[in-house]
Every structure is written in C-alpha cells, then in structure tokens.
PDB file of N, CA and C in Angstrom:
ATOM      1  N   UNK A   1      16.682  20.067   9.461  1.00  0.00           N
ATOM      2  CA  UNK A   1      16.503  18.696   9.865  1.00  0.00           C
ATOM      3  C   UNK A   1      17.677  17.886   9.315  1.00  0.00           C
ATOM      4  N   UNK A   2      18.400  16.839  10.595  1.00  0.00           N
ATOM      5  CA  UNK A   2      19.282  16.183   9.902  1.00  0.00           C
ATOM      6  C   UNK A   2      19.243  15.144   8.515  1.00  0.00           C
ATOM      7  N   UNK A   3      19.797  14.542   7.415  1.00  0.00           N
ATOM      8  CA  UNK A   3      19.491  14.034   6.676  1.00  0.00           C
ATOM      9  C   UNK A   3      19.564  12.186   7.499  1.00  0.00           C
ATOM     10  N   UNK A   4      19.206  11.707   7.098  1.00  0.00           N
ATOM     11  CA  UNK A   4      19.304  10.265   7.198  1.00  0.00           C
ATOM     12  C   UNK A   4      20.722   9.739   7.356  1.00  0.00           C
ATOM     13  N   UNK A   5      21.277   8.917   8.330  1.00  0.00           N
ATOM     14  CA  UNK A   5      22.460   8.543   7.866  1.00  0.00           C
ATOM     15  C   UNK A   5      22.532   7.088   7.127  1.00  0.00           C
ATOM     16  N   UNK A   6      23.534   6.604   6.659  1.00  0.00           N
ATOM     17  CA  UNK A   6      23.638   5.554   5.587  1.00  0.00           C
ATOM     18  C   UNK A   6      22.851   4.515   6.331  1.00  0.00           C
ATOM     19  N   UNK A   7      23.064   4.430   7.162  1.00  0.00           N
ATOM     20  CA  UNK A   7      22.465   2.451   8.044  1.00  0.00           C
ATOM     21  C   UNK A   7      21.020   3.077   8.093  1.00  0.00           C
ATOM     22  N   UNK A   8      20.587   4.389   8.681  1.00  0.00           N
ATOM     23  CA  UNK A   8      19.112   4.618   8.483  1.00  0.00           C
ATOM     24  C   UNK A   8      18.643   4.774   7.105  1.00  0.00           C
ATOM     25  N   UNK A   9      18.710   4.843   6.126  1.00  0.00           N
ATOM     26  CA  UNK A   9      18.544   4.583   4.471  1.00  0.00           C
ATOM     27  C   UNK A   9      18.597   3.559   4.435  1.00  0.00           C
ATOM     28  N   UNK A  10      19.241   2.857   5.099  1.00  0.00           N
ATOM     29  CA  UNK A  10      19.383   1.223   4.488  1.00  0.00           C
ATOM     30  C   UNK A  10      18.025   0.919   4.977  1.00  0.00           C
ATOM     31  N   UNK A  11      17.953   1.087   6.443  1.00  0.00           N
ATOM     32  CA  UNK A  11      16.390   0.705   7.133  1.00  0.00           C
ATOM     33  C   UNK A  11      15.472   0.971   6.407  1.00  0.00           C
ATOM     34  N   UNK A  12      15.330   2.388   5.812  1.00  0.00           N
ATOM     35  CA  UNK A  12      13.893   2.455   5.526  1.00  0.00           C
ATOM     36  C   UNK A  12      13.567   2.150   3.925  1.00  0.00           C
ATOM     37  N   UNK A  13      15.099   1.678   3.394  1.00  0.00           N
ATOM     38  CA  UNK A  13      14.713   1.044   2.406  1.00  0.00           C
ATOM     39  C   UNK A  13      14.690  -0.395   1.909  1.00  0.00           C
ATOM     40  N   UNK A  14      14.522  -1.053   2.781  1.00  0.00           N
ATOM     41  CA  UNK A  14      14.211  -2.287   3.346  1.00  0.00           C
ATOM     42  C   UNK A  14      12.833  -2.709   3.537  1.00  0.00           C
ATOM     43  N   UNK A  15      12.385  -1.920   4.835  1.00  0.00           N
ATOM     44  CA  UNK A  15      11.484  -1.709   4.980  1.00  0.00           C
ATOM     45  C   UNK A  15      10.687  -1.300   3.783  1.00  0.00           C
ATOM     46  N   UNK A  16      10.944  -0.757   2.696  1.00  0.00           N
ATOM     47  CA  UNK A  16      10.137   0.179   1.300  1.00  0.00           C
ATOM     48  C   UNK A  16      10.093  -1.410   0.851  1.00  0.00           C
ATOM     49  N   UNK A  17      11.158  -2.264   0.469  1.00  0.00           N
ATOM     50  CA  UNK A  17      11.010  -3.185  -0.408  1.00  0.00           C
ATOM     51  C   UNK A  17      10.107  -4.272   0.321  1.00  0.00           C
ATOM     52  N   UNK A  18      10.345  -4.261   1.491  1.00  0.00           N
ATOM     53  CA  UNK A  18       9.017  -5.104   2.120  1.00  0.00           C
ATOM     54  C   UNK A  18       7.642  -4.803   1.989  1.00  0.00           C
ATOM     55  N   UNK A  19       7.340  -3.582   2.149  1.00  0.00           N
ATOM     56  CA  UNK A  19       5.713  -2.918   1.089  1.00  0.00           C
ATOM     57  C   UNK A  19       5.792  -3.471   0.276  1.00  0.00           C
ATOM     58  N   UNK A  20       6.850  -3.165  -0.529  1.00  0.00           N
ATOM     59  CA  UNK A  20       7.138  -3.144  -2.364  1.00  0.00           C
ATOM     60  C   UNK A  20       6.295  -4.632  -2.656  1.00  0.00           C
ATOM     61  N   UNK A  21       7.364  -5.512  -1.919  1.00  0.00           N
ATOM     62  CA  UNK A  21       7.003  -7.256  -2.319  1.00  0.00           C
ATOM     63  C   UNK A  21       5.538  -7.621  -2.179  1.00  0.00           C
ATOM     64  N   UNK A  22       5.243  -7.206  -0.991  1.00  0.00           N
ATOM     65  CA  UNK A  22       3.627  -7.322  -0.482  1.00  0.00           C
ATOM     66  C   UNK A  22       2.769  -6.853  -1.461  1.00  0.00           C
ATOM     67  N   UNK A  23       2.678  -5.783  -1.801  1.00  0.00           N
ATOM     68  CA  UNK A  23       2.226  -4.843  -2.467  1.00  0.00           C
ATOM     69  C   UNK A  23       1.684  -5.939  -4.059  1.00  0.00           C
ATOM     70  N   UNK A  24       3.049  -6.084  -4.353  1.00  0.00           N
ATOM     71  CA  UNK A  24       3.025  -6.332  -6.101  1.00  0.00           C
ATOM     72  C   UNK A  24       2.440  -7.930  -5.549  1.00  0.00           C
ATOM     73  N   UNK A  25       3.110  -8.946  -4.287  1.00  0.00           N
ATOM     74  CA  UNK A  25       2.542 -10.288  -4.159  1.00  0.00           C
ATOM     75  C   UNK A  25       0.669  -9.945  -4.259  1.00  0.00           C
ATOM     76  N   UNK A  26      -0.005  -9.118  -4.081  1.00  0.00           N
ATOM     77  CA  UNK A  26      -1.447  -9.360  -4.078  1.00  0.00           C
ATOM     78  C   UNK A  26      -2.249  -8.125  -5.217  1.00  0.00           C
ATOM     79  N   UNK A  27      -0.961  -8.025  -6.343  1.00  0.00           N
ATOM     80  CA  UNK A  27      -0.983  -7.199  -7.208  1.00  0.00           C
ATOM     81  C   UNK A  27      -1.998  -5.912  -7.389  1.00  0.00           C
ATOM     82  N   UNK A  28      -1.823  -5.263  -6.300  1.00  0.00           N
ATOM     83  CA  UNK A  28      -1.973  -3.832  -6.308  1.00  0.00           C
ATOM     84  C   UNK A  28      -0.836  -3.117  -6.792  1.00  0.00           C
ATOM     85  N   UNK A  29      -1.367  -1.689  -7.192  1.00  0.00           N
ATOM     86  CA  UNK A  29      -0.843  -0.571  -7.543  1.00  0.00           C
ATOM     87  C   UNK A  29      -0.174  -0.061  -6.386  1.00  0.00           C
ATOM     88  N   UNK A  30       0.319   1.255  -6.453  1.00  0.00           N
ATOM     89  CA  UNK A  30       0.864   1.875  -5.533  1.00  0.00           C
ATOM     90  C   UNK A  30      -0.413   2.528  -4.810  1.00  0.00           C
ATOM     91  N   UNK A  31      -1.299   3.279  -5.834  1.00  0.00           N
ATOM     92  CA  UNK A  31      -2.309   4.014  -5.746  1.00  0.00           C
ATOM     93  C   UNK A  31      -3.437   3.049  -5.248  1.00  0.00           C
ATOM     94  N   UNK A  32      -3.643   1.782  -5.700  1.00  0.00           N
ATOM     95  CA  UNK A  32      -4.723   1.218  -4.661  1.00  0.00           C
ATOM     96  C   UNK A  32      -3.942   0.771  -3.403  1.00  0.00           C
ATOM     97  N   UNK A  33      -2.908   0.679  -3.006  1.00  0.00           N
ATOM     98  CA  UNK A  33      -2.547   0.547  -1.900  1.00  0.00           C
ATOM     99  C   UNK A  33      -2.505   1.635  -0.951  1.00  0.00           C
ATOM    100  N   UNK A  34      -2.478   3.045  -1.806  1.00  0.00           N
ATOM    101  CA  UNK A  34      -2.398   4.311  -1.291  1.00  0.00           C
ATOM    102  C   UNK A  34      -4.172   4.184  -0.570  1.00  0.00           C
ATOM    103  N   UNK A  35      -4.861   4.014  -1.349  1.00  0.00           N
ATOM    104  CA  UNK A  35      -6.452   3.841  -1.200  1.00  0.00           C
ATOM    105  C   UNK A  35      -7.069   3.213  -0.069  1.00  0.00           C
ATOM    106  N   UNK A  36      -6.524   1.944  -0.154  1.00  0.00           N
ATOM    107  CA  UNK A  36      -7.092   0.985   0.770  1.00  0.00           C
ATOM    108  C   UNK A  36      -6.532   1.945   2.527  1.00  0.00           C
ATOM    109  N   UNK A  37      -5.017   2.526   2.518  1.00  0.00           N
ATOM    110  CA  UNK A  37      -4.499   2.601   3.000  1.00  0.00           C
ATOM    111  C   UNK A  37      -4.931   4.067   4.354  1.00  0.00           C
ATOM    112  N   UNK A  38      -5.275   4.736   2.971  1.00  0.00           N
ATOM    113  CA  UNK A  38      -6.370   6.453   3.339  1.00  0.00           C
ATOM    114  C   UNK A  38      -4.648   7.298   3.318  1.00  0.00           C
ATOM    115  N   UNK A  39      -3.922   6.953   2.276  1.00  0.00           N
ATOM    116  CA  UNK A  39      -2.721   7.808   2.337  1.00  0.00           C
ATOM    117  C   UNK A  39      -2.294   7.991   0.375  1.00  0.00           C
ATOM    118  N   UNK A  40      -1.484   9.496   0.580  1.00  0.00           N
ATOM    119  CA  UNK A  40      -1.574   9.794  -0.545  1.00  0.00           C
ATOM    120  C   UNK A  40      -0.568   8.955  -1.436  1.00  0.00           C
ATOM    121  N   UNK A  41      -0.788   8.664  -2.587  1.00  0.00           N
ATOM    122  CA  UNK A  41      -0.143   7.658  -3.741  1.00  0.00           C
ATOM    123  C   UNK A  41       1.504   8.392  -3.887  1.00  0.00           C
ATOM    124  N   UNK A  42       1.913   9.494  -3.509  1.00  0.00           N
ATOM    125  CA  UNK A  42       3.363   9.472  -3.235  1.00  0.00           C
ATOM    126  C   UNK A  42       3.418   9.391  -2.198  1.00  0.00           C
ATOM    127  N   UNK A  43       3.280   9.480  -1.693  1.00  0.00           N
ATOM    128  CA  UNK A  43       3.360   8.833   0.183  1.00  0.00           C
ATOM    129  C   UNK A  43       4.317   7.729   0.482  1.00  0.00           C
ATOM    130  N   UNK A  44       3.050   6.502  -0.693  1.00  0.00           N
ATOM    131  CA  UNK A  44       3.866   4.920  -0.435  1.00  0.00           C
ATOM    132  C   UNK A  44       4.652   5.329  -1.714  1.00  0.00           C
ATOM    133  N   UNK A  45       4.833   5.799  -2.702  1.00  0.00           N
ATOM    134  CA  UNK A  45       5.740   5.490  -3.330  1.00  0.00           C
ATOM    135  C   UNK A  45       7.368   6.268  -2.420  1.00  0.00           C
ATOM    136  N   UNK A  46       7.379   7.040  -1.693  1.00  0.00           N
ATOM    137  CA  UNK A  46       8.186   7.790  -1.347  1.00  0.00           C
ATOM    138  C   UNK A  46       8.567   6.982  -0.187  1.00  0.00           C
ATOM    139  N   UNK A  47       7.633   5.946   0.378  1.00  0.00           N
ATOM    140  CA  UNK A  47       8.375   4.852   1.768  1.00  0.00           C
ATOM    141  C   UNK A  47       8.652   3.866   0.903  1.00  0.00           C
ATOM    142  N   UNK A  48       8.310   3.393   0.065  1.00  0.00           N
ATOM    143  CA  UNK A  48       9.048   2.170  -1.052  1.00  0.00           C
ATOM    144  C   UNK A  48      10.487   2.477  -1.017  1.00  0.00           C
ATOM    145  N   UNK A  49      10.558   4.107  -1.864  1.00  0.00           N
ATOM    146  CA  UNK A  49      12.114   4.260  -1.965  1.00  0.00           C
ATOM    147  C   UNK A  49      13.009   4.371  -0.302  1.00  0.00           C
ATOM    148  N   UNK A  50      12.167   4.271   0.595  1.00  0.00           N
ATOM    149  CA  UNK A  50      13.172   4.740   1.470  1.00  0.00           C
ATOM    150  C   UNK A  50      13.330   6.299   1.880  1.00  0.00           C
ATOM    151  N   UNK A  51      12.617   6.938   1.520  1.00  0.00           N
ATOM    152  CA  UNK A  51      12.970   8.041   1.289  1.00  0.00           C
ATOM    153  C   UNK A  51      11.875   8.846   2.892  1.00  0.00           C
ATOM    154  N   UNK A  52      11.384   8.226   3.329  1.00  0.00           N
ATOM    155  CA  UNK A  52      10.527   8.595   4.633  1.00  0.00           C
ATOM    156  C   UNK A  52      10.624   7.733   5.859  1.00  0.00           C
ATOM    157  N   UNK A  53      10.767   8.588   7.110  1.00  0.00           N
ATOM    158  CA  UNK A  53      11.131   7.962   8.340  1.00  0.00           C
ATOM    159  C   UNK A  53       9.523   7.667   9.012  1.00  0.00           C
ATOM    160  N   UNK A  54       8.755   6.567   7.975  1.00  0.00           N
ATOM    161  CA  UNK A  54       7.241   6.431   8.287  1.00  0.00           C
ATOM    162  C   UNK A  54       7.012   6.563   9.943  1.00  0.00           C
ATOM    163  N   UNK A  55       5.873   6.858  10.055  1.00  0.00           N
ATOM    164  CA  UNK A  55       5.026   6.359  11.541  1.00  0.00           C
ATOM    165  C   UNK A  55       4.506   5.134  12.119  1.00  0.00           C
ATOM    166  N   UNK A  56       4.489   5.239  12.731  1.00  0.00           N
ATOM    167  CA  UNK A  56       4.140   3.824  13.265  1.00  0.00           C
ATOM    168  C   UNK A  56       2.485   3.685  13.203  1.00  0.00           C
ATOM    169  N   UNK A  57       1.959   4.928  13.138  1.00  0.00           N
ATOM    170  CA  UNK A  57       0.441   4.678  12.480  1.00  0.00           C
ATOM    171  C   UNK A  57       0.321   4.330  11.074  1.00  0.00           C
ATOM    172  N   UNK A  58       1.322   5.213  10.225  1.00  0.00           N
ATOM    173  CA  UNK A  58       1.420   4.557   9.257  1.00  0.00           C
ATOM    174  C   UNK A  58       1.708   3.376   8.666  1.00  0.00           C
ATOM    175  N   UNK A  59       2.786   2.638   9.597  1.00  0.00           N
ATOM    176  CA  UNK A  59       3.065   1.109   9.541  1.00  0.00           C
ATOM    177  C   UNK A  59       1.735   0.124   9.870  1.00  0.00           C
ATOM    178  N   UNK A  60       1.004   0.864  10.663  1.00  0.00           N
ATOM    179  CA  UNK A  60      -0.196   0.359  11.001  1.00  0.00           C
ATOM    180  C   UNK A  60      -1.148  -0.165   9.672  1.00  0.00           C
ATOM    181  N   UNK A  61      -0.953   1.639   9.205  1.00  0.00           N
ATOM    182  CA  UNK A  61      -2.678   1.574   8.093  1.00  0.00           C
ATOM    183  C   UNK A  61      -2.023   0.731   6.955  1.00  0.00           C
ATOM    184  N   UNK A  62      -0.662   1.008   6.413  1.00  0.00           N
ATOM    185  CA  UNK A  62      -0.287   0.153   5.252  1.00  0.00           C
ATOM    186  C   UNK A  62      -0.435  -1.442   5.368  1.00  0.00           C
ATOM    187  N   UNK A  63      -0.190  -2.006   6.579  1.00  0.00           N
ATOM    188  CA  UNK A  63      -0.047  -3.365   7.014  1.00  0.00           C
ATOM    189  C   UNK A  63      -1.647  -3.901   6.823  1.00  0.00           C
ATOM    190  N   UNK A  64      -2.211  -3.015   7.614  1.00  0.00           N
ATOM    191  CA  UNK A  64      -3.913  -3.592   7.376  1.00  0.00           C
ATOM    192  C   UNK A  64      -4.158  -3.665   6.156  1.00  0.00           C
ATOM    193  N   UNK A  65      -3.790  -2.696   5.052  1.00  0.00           N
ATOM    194  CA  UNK A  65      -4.076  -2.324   3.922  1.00  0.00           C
ATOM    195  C   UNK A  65      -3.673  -4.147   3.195  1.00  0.00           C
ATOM    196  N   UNK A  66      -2.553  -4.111   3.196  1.00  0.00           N
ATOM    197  CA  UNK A  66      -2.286  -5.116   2.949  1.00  0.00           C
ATOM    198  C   UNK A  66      -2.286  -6.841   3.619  1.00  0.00           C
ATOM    199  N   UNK A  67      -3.236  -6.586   4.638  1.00  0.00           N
ATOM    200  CA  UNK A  67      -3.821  -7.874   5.118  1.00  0.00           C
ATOM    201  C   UNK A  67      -2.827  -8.374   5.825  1.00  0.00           C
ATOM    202  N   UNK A  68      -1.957  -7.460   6.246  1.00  0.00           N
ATOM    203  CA  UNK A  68      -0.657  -8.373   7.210  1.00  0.00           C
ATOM    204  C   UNK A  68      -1.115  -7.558   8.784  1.00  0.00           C
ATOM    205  N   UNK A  69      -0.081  -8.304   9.639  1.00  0.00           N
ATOM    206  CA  UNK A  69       0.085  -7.783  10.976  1.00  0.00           C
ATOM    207  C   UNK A  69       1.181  -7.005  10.851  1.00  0.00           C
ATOM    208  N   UNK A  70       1.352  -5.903  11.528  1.00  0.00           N
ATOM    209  CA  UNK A  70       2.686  -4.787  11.380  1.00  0.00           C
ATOM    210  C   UNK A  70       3.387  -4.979  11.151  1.00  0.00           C
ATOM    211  N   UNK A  71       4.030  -6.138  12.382  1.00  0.00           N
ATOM    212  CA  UNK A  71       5.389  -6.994  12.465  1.00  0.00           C
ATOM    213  C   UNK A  71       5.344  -8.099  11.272  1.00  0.00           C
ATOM    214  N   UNK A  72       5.041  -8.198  10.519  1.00  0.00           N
ATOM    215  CA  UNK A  72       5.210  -8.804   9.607  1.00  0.00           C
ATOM    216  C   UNK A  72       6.509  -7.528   8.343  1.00  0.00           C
ATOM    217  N   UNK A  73       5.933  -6.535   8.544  1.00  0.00           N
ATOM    218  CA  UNK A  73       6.529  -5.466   7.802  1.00  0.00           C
ATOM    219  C   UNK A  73       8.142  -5.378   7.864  1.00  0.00           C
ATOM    220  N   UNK A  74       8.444  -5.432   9.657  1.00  0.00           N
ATOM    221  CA  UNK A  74       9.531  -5.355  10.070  1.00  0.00           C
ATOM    222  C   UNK A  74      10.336  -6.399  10.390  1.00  0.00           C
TER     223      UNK A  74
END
C-alpha cells in the first residue's frame, strides 16, 4: 500500500487536530470519545495524529460522538 503523500498528511492531520480541539473543548478523553464513538481508543488516537485515511462512517460516528454535524469536522 502506497504511503501517504506530504499534502495528504497534512489533511489528515488537520483533520486529527480538529477531533483533538473538539474532543479536549467538551473535555473528554481519547477513550471516552473512543466510547461514545463504538471505536477502539487507538483508533482516535491514531486519526488525531494523522496517521489514518478515516471513513466517512467513521467521520460520521466521531462527529455524533461529539455532538457536531460531520461537516463541521471538515
């Protein structure tokens, strides 16, 4: 599988710090966000860093998780 190129790293770690902010603004953990979310606690820590080309279901369950609309994420 190809690796990520630089501008796609940048994306998805953008996107990570937009969880990130949300996340810590309604001061959850990683792990209750993992919870609320029904996904495993490296999961979100591993889309925080950028480090996963998430799903769009997943953009889904994290967003609900966190009381936003998707597009709020992006």
């Amino acid at each position: 599988m190809p690796s990520a190129t630089p501008q796609q790293y940048a994306q998805r770690r953008a996107f990570g710090d937009r969880i990130r902010e949300h996340r810590m603004q309604i001061g959850l953990s990683q792990e209750d966000l993992a919870a609320r979310a029904d996904l495993d606690r490296t999961y979100v820590g591993s889309v925080e860093r950028g480090e996963r080309n998430i799903s769009l279901d997943n953009i889904y369950r994290l967003a609900e998780a966190l009381g936003l609309e998707a597009r709020e994420l992006l």
